[in-house]
Protein backbone atom coordinates (compact mmCIF):
# COMPACT_ATOMS: atom_id res chain seq x y z
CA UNK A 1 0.00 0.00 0.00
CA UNK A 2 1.53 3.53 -1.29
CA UNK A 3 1.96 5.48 2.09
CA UNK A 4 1.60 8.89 1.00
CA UNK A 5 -1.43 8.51 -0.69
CA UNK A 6 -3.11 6.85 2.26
CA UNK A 7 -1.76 10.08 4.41
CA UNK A 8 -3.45 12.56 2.22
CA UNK A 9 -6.52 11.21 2.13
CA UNK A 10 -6.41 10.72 5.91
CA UNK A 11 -5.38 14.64 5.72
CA UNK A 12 -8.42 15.78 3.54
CA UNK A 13 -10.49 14.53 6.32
CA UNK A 14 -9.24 16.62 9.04
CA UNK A 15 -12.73 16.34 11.23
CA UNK A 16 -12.36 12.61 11.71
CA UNK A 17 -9.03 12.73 13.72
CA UNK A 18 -11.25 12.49 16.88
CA UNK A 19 -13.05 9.60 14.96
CA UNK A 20 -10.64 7.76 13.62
CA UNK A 21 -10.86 4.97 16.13
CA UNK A 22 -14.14 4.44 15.77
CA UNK A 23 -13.96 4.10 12.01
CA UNK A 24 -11.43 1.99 12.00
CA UNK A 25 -13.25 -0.29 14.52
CA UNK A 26 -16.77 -0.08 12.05
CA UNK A 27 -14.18 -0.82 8.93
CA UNK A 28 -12.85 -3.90 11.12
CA UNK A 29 -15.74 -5.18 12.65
CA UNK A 30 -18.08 -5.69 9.60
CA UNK A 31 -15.85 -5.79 5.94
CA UNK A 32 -13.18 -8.25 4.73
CA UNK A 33 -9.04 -7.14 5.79
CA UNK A 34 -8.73 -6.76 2.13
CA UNK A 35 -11.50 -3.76 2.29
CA UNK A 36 -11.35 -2.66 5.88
CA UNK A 37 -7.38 -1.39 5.46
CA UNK A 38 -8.75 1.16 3.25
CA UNK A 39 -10.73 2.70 5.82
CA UNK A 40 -13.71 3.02 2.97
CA UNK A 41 -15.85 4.40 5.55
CA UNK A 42 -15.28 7.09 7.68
CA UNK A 43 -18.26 7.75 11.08
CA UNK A 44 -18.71 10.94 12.76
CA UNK A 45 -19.48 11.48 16.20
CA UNK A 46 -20.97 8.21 15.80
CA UNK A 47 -23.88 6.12 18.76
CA UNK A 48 -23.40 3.17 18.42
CA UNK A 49 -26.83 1.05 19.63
CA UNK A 50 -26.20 -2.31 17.91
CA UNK A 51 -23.29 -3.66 15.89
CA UNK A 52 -25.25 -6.92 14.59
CA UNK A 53 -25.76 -7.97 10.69
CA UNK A 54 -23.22 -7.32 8.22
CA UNK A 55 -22.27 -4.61 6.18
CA UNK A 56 -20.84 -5.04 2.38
CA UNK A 57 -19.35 -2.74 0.26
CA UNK A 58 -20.21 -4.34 -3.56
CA UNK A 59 -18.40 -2.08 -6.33
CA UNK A 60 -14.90 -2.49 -8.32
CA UNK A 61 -12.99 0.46 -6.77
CA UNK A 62 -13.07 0.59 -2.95
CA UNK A 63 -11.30 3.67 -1.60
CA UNK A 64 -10.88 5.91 1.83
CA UNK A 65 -14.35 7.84 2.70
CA UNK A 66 -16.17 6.87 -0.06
CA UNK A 67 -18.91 6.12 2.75
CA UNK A 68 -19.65 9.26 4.94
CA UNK A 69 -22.06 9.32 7.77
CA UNK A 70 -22.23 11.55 10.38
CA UNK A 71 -20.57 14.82 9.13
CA UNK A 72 -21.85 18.06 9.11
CA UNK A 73 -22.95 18.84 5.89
CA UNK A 74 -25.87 21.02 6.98
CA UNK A 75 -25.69 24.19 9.50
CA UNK A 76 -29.45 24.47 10.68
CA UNK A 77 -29.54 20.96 11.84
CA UNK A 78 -27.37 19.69 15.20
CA UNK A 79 -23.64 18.90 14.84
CA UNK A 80 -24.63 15.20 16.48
CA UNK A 81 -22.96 12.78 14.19
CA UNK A 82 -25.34 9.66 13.47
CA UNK A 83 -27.16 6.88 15.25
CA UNK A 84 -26.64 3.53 13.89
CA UNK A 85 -28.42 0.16 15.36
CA UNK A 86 -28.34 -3.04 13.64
CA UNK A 87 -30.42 -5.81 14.97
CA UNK A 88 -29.10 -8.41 12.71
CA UNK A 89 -29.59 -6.94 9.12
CA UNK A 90 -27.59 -7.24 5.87
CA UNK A 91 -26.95 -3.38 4.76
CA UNK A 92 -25.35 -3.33 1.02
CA UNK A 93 -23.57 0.01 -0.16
CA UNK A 94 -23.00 -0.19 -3.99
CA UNK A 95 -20.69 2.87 -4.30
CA UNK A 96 -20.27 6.26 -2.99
CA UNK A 97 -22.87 7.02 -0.22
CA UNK A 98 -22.94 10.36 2.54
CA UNK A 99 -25.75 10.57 5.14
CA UNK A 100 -25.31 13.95 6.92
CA UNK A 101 -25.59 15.19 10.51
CA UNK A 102 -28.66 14.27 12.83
CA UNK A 103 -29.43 11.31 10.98
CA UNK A 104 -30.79 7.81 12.49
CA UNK A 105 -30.46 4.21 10.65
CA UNK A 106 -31.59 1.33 12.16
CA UNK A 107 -31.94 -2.27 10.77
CA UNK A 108 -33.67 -5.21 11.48
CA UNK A 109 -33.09 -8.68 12.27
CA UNK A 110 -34.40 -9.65 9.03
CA UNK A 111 -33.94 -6.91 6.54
CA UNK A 112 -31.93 -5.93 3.37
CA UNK A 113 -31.18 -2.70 2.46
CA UNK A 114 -29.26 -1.75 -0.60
CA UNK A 115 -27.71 2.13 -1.14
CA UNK A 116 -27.21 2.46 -4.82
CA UNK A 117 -23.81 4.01 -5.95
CA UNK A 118 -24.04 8.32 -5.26
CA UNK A 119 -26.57 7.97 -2.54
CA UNK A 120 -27.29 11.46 -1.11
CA UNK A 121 -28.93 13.04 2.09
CA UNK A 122 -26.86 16.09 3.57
CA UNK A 123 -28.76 16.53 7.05
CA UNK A 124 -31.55 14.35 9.76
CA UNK A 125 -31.93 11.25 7.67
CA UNK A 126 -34.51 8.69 9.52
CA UNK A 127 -34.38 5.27 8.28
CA UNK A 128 -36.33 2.06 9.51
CA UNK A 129 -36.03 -0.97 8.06
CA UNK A 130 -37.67 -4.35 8.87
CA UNK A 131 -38.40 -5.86 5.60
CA UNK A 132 -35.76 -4.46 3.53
CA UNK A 133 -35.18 -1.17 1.14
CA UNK A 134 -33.53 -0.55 -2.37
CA UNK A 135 -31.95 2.65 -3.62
CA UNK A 136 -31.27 3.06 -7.21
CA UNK A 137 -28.70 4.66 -8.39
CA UNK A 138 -27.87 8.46 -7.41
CA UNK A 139 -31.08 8.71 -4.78
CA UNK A 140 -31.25 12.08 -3.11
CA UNK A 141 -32.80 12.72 0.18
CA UNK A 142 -33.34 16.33 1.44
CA UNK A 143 -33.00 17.04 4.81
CA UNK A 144 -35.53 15.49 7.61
CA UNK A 145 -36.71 12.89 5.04
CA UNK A 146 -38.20 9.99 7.10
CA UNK A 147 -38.49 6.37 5.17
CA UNK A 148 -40.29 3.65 7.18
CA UNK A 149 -40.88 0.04 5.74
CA UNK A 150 -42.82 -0.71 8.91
CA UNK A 151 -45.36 0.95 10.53
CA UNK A 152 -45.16 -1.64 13.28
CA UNK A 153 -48.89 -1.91 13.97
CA UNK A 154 -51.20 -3.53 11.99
CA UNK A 155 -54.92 -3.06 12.47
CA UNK A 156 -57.39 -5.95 12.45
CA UNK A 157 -60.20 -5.90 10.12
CA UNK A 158 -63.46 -6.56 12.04
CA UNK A 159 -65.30 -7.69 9.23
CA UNK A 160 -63.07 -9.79 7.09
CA UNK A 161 -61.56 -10.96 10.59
CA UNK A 162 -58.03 -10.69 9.06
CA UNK A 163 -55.14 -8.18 10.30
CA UNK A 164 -54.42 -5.04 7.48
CA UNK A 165 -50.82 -5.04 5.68
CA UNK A 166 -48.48 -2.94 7.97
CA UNK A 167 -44.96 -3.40 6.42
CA UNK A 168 -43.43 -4.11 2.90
CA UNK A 169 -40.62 -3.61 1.25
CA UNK A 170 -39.61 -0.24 -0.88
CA UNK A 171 -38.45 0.43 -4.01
CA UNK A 172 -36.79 3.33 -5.11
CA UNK A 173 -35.84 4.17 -8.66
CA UNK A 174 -32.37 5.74 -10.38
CA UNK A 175 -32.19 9.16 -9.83
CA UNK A 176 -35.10 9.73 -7.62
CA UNK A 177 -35.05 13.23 -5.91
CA UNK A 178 -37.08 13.49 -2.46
CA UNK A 179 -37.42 17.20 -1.24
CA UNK A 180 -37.14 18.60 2.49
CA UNK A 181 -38.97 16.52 5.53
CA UNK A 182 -40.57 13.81 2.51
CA UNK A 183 -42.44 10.62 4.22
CA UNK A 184 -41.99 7.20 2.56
CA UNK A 185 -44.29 4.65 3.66
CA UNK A 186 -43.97 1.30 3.40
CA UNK A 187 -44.51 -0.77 0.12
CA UNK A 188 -43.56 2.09 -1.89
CA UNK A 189 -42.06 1.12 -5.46
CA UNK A 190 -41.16 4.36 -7.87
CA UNK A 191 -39.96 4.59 -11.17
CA UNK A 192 -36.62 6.09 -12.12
CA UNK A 193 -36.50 9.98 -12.30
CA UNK A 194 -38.83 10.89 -9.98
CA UNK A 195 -39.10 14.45 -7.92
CA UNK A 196 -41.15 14.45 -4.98
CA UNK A 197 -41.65 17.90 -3.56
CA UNK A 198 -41.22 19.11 0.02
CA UNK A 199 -43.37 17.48 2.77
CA UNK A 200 -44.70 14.83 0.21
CA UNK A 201 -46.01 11.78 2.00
CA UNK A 202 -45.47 8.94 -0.32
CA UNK A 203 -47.39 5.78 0.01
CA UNK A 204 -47.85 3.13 -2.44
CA UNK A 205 -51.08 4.47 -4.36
CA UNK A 206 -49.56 7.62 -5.16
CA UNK A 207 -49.55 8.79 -8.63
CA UNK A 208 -45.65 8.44 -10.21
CA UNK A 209 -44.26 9.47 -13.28
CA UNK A 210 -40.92 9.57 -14.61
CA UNK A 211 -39.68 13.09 -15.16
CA UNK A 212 -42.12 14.40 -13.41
CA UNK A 213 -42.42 16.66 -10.02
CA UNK A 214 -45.16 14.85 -7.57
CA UNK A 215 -46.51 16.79 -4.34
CA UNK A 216 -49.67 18.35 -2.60
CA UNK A 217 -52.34 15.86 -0.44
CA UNK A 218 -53.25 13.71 -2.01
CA UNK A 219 -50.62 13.29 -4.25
CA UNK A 220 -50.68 14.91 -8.00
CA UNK A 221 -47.96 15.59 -10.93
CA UNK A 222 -47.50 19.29 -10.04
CA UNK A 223 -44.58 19.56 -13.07
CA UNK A 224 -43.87 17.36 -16.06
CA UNK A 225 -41.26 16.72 -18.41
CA UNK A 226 -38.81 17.86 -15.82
CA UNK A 227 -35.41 16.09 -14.75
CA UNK A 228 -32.62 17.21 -12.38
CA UNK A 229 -29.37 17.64 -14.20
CA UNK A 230 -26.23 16.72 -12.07
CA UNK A 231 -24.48 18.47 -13.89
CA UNK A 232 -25.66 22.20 -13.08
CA UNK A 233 -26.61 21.28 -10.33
CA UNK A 234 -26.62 24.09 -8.16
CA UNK A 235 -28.43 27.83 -8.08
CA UNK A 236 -25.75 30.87 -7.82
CA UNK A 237 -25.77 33.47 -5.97
């Protein structure tokens, strides 16, 4: 392994001096030696409620930081790192991922969740997952969003005597685009190119359109033939 390199990566990522032992104890305890020397993810004032499951990193280059969570990435939100808690689930990141400050991820016993390659959420991600999630490609979360695959409590039907559908797995397309403090329920399954605009609460009879802005209550295409270009991707001011 070429020293220098490894030290100027280390040095572009000043903030996780404190850190470092903790990242190289997440590297360690859940990928391969071959992976884990790399230090391919980097934590942030990180809680750390359960350690169970696995973790896998599946892509052809594996590199220092390309897995962020916890940094501060967004000023209005708290500066308080992340809370992970794995019960026992198998968590899949596919490429380059960064959940922000004031974000929560917890796992369960049973599920499998997949981050596509460019995942995206800068600030006060809340994920919970039970029966298992699926980002496509370059999936961008504003801040706040909460995704659920479980409500946890299913109601009982009195007439057909049979308990309602609390929990299924979600879906979520390439390039999918979820604006500020978004709700995705579970059983959710969109198509690539999506927008969803701020406070959208998407459940799984929403109307969804590719290249198309979806928002209001209920849920309507507010804006078609629209796409986000990554490549000017940001206003200037």
């Amino acid at each position: 392994m070429n020293v220098v390199p490894f030290l100027k990566r280390i040095w572009n990522h000043r903030p996780i001096f404190r850190y470092l032992l903790h990242s190289i104890y997440f590297n360690f305890h859940y990928l391969p030696y071959r992976q884990a020397i790399k230090l391919p993810i980097l934590v942030y004032k990180p809680h750390f409620l359960s350690l169970k499951g696995t973790v896998k990193i599946e892509c052809e280059h594996v590199y220092m930081g390309m897995i962020r969570l916890g940094f501060r990435t967004c000023g209005i939100y708290p500066n308080a790192g992340f809370t992970w808690e794995n019960l026992g689930g198998s968590v899949i990141f596919q490429g380059e991922c960064l959940v922000g400050n004031d974000s929560y991820l917890s796992f369960g016993t049973k599920t499998h969740v997949i981050f596509g390659d460019d995942f995206r959420n800068t600030a006060a991600l809340k994920l919970v997952s039970y029966r298992g999630i699926t980002f496509g490609q370059k999936t961008s979360m504003g801040w706040g969003t909460l995704i659920m695959d479980t409500n946890f409590h299913p109601l009982y039907d009195i007439q057909r005597k049979v308990y309602k559908r609390a929990s299924g797995p979600i879906e979520i397309g390439d390039y999918n685009w979820f604006g500020t403090q978004c709700k995705i329920m579970h059983s959710v399954k969109t198509p690539e190119r999506c927008i969803f605009g701020m406070n959208t609460v998407v459940t799984r009879n929403c109307v969804m359109k590719s290249y198309c802005v979806m928002g209001g209550e209920p849920v309507r295409i507010l804006t078609e033939n629209v796409m986000r270009d990554y490549d000017h991707d940001q206003e200037e001011y």
